[in-house]
C-alpha atoms as a PDB file:
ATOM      1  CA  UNK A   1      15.532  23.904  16.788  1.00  0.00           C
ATOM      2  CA  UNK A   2      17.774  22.033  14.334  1.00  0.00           C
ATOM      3  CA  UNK A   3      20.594  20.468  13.698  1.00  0.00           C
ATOM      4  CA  UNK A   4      20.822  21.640   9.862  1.00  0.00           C
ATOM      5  CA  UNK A   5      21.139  25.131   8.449  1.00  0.00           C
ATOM      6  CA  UNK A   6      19.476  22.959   5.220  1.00  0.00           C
ATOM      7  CA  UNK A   7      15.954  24.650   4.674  1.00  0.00           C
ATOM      8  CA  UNK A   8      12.906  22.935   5.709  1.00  0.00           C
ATOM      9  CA  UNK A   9      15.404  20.541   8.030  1.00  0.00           C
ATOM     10  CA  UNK A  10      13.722  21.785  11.246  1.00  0.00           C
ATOM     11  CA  UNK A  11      12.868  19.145  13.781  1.00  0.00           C
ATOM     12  CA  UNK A  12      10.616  19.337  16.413  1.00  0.00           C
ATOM     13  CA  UNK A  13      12.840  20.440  19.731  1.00  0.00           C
ATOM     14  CA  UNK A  14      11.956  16.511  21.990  1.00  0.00           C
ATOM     15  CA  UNK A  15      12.704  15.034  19.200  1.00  0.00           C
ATOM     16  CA  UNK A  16      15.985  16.632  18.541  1.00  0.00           C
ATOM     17  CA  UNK A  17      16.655  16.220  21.988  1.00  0.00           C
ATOM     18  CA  UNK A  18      15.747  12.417  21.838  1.00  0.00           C
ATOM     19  CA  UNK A  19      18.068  11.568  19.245  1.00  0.00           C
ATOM     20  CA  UNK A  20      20.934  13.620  20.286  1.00  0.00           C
ATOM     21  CA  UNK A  21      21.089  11.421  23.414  1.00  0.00           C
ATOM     22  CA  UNK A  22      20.304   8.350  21.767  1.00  0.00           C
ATOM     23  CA  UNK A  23      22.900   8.794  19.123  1.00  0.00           C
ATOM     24  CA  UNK A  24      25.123   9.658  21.824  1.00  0.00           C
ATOM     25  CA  UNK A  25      24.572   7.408  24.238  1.00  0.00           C
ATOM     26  CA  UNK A  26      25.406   4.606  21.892  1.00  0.00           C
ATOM     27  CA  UNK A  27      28.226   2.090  23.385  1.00  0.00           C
ATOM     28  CA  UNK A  28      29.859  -0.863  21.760  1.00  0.00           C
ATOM     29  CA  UNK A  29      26.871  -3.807  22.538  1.00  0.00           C
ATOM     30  CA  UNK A  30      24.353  -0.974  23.746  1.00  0.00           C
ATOM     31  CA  UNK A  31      23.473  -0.579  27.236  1.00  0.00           C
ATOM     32  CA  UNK A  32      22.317  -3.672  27.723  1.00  0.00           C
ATOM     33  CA  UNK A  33      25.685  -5.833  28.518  1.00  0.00           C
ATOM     34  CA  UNK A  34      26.783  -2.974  31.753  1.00  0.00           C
ATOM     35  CA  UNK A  35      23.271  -2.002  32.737  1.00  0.00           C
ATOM     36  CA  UNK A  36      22.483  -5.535  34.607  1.00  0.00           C
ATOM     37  CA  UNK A  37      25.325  -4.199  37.367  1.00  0.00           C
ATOM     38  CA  UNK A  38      24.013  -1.553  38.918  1.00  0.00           C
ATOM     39  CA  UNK A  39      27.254   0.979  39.451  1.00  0.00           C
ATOM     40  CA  UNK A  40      28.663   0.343  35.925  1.00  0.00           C
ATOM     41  CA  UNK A  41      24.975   1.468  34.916  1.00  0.00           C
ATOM     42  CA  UNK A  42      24.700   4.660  37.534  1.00  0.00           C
ATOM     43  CA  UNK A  43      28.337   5.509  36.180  1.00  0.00           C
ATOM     44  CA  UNK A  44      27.576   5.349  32.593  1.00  0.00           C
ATOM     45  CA  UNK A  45      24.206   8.084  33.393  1.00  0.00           C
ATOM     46  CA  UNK A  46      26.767  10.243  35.143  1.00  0.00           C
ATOM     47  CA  UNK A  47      29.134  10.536  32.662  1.00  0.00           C
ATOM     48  CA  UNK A  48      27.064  10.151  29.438  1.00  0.00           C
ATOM     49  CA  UNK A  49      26.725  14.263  29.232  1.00  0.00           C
ATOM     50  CA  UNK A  50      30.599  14.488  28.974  1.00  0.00           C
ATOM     51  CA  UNK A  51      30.809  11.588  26.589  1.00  0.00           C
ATOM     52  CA  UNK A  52      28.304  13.262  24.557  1.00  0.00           C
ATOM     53  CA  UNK A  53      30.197  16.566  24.337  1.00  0.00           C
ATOM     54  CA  UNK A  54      33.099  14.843  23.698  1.00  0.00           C
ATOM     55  CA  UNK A  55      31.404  13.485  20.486  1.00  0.00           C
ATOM     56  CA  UNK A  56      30.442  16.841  19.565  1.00  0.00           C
ATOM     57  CA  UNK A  57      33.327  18.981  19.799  1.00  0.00           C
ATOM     58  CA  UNK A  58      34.999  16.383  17.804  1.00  0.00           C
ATOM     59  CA  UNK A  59      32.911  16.435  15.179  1.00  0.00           C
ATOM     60  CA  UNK A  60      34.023  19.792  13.316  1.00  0.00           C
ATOM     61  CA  UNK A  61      37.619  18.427  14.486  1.00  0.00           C
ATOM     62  CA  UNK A  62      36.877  16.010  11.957  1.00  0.00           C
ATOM     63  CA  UNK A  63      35.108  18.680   9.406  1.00  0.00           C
ATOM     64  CA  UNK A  64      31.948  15.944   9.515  1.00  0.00           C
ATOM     65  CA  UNK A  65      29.183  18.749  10.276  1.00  0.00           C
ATOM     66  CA  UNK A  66      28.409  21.007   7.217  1.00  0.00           C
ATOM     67  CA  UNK A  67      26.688  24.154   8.543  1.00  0.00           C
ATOM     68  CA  UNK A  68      26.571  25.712   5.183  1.00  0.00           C
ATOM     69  CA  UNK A  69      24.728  23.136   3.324  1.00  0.00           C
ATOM     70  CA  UNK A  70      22.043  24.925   1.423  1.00  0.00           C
ATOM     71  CA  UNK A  71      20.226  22.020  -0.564  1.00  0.00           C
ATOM     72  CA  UNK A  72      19.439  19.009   0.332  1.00  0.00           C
ATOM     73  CA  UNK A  73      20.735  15.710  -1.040  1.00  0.00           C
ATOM     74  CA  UNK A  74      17.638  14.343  -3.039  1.00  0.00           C
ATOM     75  CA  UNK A  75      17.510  17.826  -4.866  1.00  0.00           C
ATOM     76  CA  UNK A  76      20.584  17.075  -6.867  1.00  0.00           C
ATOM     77  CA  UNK A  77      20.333  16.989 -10.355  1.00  0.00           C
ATOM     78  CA  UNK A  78      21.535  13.076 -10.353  1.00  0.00           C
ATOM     79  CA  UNK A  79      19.222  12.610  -7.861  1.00  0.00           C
ATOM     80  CA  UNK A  80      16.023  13.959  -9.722  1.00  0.00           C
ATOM     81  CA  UNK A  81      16.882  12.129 -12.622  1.00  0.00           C
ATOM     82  CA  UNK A  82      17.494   8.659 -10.729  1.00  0.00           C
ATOM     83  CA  UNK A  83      14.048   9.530  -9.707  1.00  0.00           C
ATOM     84  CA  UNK A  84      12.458  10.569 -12.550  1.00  0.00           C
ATOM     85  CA  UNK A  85      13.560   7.350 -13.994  1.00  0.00           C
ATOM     86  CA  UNK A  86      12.644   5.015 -11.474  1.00  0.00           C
ATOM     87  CA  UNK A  87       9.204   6.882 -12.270  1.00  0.00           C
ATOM     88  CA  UNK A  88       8.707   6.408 -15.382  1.00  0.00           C
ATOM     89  CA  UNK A  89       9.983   2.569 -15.138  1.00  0.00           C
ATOM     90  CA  UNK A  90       6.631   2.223 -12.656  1.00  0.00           C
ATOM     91  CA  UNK A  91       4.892   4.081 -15.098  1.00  0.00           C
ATOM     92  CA  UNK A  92       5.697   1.800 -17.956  1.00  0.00           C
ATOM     93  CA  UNK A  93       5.152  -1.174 -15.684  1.00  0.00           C
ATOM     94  CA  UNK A  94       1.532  -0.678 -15.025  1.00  0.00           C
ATOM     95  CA  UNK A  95       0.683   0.772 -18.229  1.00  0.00           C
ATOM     96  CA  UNK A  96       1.347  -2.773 -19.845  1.00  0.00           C
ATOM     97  CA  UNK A  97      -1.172  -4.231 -17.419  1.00  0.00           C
ATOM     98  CA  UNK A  98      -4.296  -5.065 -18.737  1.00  0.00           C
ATOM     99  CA  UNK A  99      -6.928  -3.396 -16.579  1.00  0.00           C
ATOM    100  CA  UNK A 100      -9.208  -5.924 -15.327  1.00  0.00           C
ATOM    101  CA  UNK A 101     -11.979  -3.323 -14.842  1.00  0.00           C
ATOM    102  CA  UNK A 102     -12.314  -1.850 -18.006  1.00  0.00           C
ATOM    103  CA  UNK A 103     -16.269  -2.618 -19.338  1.00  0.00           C
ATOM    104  CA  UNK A 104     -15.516  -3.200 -23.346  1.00  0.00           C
ATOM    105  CA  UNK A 105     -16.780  -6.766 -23.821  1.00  0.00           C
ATOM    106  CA  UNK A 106     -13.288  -7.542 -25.838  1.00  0.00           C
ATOM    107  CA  UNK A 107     -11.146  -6.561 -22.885  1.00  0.00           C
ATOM    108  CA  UNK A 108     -13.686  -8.159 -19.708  1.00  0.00           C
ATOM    109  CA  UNK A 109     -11.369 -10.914 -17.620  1.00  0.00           C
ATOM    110  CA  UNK A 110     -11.575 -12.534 -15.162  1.00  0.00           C
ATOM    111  CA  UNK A 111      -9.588 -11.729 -12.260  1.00  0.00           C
ATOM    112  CA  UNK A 112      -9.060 -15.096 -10.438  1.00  0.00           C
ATOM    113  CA  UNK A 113      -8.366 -17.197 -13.806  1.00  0.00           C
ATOM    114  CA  UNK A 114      -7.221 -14.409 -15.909  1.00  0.00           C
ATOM    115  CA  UNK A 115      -8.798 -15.495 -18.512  1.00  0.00           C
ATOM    116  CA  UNK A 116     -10.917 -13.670 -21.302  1.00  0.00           C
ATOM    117  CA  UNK A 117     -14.950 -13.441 -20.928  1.00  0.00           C
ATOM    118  CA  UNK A 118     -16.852 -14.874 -23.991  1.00  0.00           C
ATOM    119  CA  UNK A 119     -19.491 -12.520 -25.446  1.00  0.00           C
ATOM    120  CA  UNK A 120     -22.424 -13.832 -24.059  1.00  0.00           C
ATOM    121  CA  UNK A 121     -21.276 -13.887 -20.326  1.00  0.00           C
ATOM    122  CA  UNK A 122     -19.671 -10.590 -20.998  1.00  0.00           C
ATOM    123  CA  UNK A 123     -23.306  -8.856 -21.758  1.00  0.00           C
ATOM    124  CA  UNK A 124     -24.794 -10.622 -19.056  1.00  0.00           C
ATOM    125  CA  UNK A 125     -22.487  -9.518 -16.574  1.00  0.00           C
ATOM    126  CA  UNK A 126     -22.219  -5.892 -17.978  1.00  0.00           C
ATOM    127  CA  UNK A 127     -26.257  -5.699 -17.769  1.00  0.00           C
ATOM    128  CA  UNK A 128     -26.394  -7.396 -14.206  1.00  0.00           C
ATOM    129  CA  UNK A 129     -26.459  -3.573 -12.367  1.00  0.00           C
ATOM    130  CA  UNK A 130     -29.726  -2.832 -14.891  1.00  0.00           C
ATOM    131  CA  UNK A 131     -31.390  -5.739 -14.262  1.00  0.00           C
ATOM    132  CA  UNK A 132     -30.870  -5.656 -10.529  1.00  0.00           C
ATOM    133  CA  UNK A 133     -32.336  -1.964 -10.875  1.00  0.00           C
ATOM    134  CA  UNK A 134     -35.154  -3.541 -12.409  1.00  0.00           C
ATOM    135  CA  UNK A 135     -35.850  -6.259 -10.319  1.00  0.00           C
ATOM    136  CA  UNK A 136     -35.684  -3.577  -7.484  1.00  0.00           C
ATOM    137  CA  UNK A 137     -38.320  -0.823  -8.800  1.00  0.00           C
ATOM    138  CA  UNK A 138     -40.310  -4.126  -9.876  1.00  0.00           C
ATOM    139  CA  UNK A 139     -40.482  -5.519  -6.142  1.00  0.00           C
ATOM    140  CA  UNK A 140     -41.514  -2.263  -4.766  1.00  0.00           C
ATOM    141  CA  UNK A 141     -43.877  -1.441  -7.379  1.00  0.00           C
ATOM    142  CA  UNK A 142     -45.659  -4.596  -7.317  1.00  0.00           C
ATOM    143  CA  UNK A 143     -44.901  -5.563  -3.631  1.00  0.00           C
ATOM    144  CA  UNK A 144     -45.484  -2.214  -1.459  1.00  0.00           C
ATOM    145  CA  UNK A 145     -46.901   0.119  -3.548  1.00  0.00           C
ATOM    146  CA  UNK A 146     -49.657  -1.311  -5.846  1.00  0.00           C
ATOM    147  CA  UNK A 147     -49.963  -4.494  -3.408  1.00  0.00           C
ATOM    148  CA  UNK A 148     -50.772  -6.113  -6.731  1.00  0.00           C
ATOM    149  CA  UNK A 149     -48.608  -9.255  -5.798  1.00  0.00           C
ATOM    150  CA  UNK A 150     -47.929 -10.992  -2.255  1.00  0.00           C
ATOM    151  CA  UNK A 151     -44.846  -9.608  -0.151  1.00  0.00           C
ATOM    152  CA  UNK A 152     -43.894 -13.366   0.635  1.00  0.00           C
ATOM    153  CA  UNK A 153     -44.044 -14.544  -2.711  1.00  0.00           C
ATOM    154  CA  UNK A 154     -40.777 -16.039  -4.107  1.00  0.00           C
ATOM    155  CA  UNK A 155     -38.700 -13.884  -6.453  1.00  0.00           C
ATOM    156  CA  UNK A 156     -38.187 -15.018 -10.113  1.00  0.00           C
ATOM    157  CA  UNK A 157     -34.638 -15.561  -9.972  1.00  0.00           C
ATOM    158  CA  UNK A 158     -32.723 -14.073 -13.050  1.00  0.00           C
ATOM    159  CA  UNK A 159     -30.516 -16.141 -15.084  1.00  0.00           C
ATOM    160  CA  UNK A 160     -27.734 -14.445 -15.593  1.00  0.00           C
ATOM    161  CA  UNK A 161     -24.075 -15.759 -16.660  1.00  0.00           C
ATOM    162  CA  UNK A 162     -21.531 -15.337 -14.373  1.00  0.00           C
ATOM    163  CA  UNK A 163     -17.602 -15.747 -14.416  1.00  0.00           C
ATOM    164  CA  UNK A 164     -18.731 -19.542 -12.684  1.00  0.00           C
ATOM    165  CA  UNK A 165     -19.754 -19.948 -16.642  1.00  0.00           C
ATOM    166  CA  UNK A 166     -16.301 -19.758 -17.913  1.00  0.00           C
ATOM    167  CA  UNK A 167     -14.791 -21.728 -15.571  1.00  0.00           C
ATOM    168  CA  UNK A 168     -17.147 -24.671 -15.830  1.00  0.00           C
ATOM    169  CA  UNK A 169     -15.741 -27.965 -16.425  1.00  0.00           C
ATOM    170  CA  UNK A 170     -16.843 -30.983 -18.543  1.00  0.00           C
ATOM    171  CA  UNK A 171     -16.459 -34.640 -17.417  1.00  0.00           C
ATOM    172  CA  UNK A 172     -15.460 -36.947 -19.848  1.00  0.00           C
ATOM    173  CA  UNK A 173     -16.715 -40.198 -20.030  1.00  0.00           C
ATOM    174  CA  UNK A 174     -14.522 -43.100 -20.319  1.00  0.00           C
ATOM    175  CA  UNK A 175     -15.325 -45.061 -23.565  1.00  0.00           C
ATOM    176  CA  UNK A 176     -16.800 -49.082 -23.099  1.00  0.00           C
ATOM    177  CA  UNK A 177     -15.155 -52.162 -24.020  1.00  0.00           C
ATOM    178  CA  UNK A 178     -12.149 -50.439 -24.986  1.00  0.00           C
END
């Protein structure tokens, strides 16, 4: 069922249905301000049909329905190009972002501060999936395979720097007898 001859405008009948009666049964302040007496609202549901086709024979009186439409709206020419455009401005938007994941030491940040990773916490934290590799294979090897070393032994930890490094702060001691 539709309501449009427009291609690929079909709706699914209930739901056709459901708006149709909706749209229809529309009054000035909705249903709520006659439906708390209960004749006004038992008159209203047996007259709504005739309301309704009211409302639709008037509507080609008024030369509102198109029956021949054959595109639809956003297929216009003006409309692809407002689109295209508003596109391309997203486009343009995020390509001037500067992506926070990409692994080049120059370009590492730091998402919460924004601000730029020096090159020693950069190769740390660009190694940090190798060495946790390592550490792994280790801690098996040594651990559960050879049993060369206790299971319960402590792990060596790693001293890697972290973005905590760059953000670090230094206190600054107030000078004596000033």
């Amino acid at each position: 069922m539709s309501r449009s001859d427009t291609p690929a405008f079909r709706t699914a009948v209930d739901m056709t249905i459901e708006q149709t009666i909706n749209k229809h049964a529309k009054t000035s302040g909705g249903i709520v301000g006659f439906s708390r007496s209960l004749p006004a609202y038992y008159r209203w549901c047996v007259t709504r049909h005739n309301r309704a086709q009211y409302i639709s024979e008037t509507y080609p009186m008024a030369n509102i329905e198109s029956k021949n439409c054959e595109t639809h709206k956003e297929s216009s020419l003006f409309e692809r190009k407002l689109g295209e455009k508003a596109v391309k401005k997203i486009m343009d938007t995020f390509s001037a972002f500067l992506n926070p994941f990409n692994t080049e030491k120059e370009h590492l940040v730091c998402i919460s501060s924004g601000r730029k990773v020096p090159g020693g916490v950069a190769d740390d934290l660009l190694k940090v999936e190798d060495v946790g590799k390592k550490s792994f294979k280790e801690f098996v090897d040594t651990r559960l395979k050879d049993k060369t070393t206790r299971f319960h032994k402590p792990l060596t930890k790693t001293k890697l720097k972290t973005f905590g490094f760059v953000s670090k702060s230094t206190q600054i001691k107030p000078a004596k007898n000033v």
